[in-house]
C-alpha atoms as a PDB file:
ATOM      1  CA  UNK A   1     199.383  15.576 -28.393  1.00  0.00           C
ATOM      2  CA  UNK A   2     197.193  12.734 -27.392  1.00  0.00           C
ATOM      3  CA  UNK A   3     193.127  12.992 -27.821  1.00  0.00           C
ATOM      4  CA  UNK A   4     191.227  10.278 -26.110  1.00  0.00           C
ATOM      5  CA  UNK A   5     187.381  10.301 -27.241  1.00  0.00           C
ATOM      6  CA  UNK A   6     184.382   8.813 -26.964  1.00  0.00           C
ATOM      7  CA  UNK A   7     182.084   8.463 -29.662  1.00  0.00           C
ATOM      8  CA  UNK A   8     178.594   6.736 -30.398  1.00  0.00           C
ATOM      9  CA  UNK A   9     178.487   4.901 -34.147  1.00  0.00           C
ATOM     10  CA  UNK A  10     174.996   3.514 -35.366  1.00  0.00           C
ATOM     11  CA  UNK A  11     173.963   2.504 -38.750  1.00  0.00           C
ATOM     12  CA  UNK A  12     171.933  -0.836 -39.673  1.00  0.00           C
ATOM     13  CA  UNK A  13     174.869  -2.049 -41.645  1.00  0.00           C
ATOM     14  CA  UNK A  14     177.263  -1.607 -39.058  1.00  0.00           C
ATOM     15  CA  UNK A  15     179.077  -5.043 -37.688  1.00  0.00           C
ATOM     16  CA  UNK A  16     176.113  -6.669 -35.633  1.00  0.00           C
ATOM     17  CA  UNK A  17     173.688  -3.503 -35.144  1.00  0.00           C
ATOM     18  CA  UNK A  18     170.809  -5.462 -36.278  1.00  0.00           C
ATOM     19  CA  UNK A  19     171.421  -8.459 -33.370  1.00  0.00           C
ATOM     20  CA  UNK A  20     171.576  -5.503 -30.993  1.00  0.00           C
ATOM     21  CA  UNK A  21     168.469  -3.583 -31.845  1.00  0.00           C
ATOM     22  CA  UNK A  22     167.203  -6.909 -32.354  1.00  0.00           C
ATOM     23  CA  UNK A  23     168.145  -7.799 -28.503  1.00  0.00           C
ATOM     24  CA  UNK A  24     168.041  -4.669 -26.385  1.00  0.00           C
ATOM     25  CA  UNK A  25     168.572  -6.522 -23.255  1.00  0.00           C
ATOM     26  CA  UNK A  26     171.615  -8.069 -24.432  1.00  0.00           C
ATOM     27  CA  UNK A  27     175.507  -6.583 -23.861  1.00  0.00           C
ATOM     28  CA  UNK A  28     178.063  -7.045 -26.283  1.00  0.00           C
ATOM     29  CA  UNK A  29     181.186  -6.066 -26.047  1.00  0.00           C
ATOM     30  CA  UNK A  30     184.672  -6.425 -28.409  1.00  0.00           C
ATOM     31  CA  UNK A  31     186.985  -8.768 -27.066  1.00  0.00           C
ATOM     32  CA  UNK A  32     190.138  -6.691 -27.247  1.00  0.00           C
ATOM     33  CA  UNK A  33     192.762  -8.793 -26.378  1.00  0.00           C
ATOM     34  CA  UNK A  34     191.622 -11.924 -28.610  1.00  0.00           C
ATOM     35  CA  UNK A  35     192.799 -10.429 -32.131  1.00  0.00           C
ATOM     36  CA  UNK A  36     191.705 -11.606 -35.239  1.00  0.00           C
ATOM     37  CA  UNK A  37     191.984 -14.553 -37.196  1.00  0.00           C
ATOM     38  CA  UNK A  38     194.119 -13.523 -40.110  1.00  0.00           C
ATOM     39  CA  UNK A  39     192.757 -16.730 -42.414  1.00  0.00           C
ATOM     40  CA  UNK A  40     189.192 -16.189 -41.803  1.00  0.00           C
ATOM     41  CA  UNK A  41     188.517 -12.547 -40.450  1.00  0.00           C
ATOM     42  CA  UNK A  42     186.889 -13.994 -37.959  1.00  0.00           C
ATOM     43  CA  UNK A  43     186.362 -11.560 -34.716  1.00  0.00           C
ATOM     44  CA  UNK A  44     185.929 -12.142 -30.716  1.00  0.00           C
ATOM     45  CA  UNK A  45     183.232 -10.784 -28.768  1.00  0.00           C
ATOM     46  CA  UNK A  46     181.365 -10.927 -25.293  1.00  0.00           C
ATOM     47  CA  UNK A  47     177.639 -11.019 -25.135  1.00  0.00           C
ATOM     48  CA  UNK A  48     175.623 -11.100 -21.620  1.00  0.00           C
ATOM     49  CA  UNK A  49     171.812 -11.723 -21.680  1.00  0.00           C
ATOM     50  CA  UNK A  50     169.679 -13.901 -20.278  1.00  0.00           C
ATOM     51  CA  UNK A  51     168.144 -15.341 -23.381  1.00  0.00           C
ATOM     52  CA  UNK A  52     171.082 -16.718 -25.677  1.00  0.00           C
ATOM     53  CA  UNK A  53     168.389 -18.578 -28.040  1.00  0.00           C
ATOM     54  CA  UNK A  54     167.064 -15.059 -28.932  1.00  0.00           C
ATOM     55  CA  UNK A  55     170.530 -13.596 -29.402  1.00  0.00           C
ATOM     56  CA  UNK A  56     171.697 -16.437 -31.689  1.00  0.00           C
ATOM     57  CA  UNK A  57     168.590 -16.393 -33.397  1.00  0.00           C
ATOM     58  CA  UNK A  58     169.241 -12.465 -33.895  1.00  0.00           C
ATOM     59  CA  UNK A  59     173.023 -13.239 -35.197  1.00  0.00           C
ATOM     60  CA  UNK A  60     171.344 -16.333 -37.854  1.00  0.00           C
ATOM     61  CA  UNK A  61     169.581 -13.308 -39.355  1.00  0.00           C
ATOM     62  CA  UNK A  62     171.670 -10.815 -39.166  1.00  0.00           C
ATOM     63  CA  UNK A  63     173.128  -9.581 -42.572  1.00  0.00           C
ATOM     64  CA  UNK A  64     176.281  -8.508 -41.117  1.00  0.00           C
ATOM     65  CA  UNK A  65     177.343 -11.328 -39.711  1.00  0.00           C
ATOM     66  CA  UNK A  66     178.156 -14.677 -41.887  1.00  0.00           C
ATOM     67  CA  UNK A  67     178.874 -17.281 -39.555  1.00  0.00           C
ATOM     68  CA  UNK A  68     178.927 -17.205 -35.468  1.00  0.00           C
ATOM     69  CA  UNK A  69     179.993 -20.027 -32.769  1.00  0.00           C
ATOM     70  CA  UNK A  70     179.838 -20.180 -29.192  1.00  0.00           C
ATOM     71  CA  UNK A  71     183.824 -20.486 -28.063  1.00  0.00           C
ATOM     72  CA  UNK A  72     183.149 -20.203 -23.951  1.00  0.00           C
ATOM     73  CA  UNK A  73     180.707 -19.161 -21.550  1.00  0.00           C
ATOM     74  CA  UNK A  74     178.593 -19.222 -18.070  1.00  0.00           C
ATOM     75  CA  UNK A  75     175.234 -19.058 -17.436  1.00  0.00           C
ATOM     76  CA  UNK A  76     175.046 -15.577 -18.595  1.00  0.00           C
ATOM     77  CA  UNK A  77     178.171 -14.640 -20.375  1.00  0.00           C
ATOM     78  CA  UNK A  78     179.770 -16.116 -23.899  1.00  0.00           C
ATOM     79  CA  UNK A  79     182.272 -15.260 -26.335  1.00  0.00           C
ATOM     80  CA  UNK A  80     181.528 -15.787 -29.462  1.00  0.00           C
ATOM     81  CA  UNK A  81     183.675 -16.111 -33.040  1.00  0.00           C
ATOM     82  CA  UNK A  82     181.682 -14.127 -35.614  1.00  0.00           C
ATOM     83  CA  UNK A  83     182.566 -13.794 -39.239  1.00  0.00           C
ATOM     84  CA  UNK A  84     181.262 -10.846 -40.975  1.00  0.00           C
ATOM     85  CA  UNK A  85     179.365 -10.432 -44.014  1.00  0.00           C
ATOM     86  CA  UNK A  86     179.677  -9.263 -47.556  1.00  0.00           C
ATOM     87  CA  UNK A  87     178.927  -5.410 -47.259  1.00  0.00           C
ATOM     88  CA  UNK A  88     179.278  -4.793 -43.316  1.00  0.00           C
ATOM     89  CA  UNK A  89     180.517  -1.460 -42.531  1.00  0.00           C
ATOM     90  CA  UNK A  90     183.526  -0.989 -40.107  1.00  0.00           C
ATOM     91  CA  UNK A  91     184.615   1.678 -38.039  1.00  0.00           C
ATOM     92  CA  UNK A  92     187.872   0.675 -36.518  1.00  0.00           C
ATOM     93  CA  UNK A  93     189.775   0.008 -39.685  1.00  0.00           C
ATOM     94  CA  UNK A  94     189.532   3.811 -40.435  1.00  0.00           C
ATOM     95  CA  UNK A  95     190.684   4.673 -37.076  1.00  0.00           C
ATOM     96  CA  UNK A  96     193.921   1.925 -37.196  1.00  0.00           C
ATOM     97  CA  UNK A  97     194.520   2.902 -40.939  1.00  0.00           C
ATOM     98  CA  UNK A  98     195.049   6.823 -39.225  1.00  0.00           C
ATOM     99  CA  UNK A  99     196.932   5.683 -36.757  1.00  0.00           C
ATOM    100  CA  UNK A 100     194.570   5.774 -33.571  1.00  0.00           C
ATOM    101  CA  UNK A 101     193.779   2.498 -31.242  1.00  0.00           C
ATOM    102  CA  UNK A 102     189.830   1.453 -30.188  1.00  0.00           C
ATOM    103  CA  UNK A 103     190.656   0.980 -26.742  1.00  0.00           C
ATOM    104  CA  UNK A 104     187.029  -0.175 -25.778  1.00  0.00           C
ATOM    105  CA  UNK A 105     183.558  -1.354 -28.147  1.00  0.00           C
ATOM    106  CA  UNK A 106     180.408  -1.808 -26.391  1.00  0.00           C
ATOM    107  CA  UNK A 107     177.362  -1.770 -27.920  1.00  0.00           C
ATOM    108  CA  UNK A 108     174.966   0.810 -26.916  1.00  0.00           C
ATOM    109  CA  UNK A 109     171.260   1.741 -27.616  1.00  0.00           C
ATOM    110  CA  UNK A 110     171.466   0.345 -30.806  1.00  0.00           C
ATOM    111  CA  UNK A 111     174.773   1.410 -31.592  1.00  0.00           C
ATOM    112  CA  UNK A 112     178.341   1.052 -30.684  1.00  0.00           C
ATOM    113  CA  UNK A 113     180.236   3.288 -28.159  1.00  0.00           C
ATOM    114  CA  UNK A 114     184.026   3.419 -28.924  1.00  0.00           C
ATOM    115  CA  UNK A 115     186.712   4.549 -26.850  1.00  0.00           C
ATOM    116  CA  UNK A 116     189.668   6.021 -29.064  1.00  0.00           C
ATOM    117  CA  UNK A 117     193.265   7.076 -28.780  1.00  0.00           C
ATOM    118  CA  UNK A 118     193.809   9.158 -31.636  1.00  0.00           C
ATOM    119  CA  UNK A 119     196.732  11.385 -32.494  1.00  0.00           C
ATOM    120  CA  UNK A 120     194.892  14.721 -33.011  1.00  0.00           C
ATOM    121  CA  UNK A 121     191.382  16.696 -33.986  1.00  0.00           C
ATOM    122  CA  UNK A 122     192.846  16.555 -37.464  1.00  0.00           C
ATOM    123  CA  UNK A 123     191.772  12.415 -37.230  1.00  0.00           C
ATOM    124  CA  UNK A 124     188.764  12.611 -35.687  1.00  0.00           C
ATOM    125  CA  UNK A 125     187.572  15.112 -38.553  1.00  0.00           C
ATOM    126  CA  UNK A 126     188.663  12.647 -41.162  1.00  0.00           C
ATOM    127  CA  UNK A 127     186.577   9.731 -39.293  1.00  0.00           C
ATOM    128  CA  UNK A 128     183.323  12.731 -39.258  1.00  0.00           C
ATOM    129  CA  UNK A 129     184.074  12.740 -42.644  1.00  0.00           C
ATOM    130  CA  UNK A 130     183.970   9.098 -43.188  1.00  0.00           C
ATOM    131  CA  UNK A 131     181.119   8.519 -41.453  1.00  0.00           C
ATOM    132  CA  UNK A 132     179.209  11.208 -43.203  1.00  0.00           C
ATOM    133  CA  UNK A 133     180.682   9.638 -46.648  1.00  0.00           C
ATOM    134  CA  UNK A 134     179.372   5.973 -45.549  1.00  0.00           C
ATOM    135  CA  UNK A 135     175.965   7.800 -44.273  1.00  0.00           C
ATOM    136  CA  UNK A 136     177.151   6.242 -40.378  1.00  0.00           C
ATOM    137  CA  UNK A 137     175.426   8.419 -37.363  1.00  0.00           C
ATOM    138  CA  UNK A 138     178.362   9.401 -35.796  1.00  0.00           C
ATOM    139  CA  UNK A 139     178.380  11.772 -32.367  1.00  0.00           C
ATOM    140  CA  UNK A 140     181.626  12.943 -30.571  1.00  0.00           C
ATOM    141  CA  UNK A 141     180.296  11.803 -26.662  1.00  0.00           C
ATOM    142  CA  UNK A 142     183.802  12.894 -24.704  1.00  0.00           C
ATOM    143  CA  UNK A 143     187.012  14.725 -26.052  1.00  0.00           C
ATOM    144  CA  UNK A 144     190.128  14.961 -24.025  1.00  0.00           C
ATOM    145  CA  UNK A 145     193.357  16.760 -24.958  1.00  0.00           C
ATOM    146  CA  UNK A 146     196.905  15.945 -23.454  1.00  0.00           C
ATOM    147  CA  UNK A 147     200.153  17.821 -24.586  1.00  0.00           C
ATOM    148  CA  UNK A 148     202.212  16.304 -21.740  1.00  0.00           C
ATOM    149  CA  UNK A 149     204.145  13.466 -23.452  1.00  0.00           C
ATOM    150  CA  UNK A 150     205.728  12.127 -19.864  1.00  0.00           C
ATOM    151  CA  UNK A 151     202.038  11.484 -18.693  1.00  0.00           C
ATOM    152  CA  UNK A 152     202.499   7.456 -17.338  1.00  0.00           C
ATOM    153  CA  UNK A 153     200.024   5.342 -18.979  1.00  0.00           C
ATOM    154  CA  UNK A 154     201.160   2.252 -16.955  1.00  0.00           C
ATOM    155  CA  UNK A 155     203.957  -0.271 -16.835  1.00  0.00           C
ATOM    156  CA  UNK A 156     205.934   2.602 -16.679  1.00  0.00           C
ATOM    157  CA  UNK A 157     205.374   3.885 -20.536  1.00  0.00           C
ATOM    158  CA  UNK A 158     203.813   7.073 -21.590  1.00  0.00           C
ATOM    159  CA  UNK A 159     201.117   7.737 -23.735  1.00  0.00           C
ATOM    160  CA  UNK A 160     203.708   8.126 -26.975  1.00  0.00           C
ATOM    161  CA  UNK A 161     205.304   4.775 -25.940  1.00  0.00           C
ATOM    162  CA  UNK A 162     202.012   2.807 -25.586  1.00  0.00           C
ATOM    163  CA  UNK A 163     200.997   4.474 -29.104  1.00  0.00           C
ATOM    164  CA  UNK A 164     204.078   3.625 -31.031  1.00  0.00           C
ATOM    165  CA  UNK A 165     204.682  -0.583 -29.930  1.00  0.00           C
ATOM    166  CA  UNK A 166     201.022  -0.859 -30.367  1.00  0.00           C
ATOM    167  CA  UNK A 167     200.488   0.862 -33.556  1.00  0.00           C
ATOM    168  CA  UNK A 168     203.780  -1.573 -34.467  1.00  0.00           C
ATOM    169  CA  UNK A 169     202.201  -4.778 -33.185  1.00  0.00           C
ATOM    170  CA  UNK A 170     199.264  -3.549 -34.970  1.00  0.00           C
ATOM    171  CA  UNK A 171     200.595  -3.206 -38.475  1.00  0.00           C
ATOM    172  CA  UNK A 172     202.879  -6.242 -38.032  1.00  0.00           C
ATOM    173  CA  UNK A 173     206.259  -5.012 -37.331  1.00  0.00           C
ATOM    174  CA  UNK A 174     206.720  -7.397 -35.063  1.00  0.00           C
ATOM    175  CA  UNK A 175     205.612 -10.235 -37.480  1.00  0.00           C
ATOM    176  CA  UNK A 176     208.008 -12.851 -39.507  1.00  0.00           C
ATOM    177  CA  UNK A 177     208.181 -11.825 -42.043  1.00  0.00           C
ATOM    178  CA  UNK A 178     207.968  -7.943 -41.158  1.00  0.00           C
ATOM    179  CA  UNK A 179     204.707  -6.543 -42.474  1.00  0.00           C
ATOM    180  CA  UNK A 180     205.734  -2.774 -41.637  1.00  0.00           C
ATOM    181  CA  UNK A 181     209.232  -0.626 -41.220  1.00  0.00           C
ATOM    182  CA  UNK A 182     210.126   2.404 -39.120  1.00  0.00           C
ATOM    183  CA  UNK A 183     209.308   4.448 -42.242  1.00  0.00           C
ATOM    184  CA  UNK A 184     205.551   3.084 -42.294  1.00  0.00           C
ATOM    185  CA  UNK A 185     205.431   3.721 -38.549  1.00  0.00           C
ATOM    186  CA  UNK A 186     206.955   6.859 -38.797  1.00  0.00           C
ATOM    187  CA  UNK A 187     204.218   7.808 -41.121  1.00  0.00           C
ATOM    188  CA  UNK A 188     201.535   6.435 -39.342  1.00  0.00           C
ATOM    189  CA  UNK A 189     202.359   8.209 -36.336  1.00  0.00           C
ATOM    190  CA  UNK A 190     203.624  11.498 -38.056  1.00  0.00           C
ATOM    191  CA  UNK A 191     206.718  11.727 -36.247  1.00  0.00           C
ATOM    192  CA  UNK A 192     210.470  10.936 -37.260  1.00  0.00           C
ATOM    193  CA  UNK A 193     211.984   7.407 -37.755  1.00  0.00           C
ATOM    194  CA  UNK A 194     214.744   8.401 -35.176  1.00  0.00           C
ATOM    195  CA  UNK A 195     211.581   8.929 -32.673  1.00  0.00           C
ATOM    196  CA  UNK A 196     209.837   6.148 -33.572  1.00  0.00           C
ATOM    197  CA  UNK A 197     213.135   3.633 -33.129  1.00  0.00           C
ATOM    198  CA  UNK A 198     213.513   5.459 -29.512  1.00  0.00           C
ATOM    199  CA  UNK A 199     209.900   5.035 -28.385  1.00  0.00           C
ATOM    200  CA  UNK A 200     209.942   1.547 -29.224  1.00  0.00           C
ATOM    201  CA  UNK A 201     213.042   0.888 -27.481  1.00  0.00           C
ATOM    202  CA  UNK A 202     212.799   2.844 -24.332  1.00  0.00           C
ATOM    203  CA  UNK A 203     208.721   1.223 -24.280  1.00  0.00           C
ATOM    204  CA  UNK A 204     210.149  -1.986 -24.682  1.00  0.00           C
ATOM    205  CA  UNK A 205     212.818  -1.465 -22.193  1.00  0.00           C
ATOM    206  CA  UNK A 206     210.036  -0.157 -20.014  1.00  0.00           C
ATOM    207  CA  UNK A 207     207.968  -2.865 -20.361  1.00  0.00           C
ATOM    208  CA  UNK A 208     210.641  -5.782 -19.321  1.00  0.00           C
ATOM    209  CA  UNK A 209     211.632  -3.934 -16.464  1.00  0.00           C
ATOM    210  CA  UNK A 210     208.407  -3.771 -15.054  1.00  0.00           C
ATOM    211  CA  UNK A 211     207.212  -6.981 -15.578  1.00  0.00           C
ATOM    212  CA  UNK A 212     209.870  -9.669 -16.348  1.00  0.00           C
ATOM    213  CA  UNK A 213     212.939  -7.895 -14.617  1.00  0.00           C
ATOM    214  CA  UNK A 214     212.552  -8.843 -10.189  1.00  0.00           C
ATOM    215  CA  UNK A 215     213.388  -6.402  -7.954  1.00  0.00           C
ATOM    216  CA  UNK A 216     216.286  -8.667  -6.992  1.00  0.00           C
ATOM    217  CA  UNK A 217     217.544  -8.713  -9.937  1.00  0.00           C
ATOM    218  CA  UNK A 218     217.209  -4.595 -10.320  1.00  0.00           C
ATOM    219  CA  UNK A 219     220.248  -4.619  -7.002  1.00  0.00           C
ATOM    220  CA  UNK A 220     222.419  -7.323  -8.896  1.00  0.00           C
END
């Protein structure tokens, strides 16, 4: 089963709350495809406003955040580095660490709206229960159950396939050395090692036909 949610997260300690209540007419947004530096935690987003000097002046006070630098930008749009603090509260570690993805992060009337994959309600209880632990606001906006496992997510892989090679990239089974092993995935994901080996490799298989393999070469 595959739950996709939508949740709002607020609490003053939360990574860069204060620059957004701070900044109300600001957007910020995770960048999701930039990663993280591994040497200095340092983290991508995208901010759009019309008055950086007030934003930046919002990040330099911001206990959350320890350092911050402009990387690119237009008139209205950056991306910026940021470093976090000593004590800055998290929410997506606890959702990778169960084994769900944040699809999307976009800040939100003082808050943060995340979009989540997650593998069941099971997970989403344990984050509740996190949150309420770590005194986070934490409120359930959508909730969406699928049971069909052959749903196509795009480039031709389902949902379990998408779930499986990112949770690997995620928790460096792809890296050199390898951080994680079918066993750790396998746990992660609460399935078998046997399923896990053939989600990756039909996913992968899936995802070179689609975009490496030409149709040419498809007849050959």
């Amino acid at each position: 089963m595959v739950l996709s949610t939508k949740v709002y997260a607020t609490h003053p300690d939360l990574a860069l709350v204060q620059t957004i209540r701070s900044v109300p007419n600001a957007e910020v947004g995770v960048v999701s495809d930039a990663g993280t530096d591994p040497h200095h935690d340092v983290h991508c987003f995208w901010v759009e406003t019309d008055d950086f000097e007030s934003f930046e002046a919002a990040l330099e006070a911001d206990s959350t955040v320890a350092a911050f630098s402009a990387v690119a930008g237009t008139e209205h749009r950056r991306t910026y580095q940021i470093e976090y603090g000593d004590g800055v509260k998290l929410v997506s570690p606890v959702v990778t660490e169960a084994g769900g993805l944040v699809l999307e992060s976009r800040s939100h009337a003082g808050g943060w709206v995340l979009r989540l994959q997650l593998q069941d309600r099971e997970t989403l209880y344990e984050l509740d229960a996190h949150a309420e632990t770590e005194d986070i606001r934490f409120e359930v906006l959508e909730l969406h159950e699928d049971d069909d496992e052959d749903v196509d997510s795009g480039f031709g892989l389902t949902e379990p396939q998408v779930e499986a090679l990112v949770s690997a990239y995620l928790h460096g089974y792809y890296d050199e050395p390898r951080e994680a092993t079918l066993e750790t995935l396998a746990d992660l994901l609460d399935i078998s090692q046997t399923a896990v080996s053939g989600r990756l490799r039909r996913g992968s298989a899936a995802l070179i036909e689609d975009t490496l393999v030409d149709d040419d070469d498809k007849d050959d």
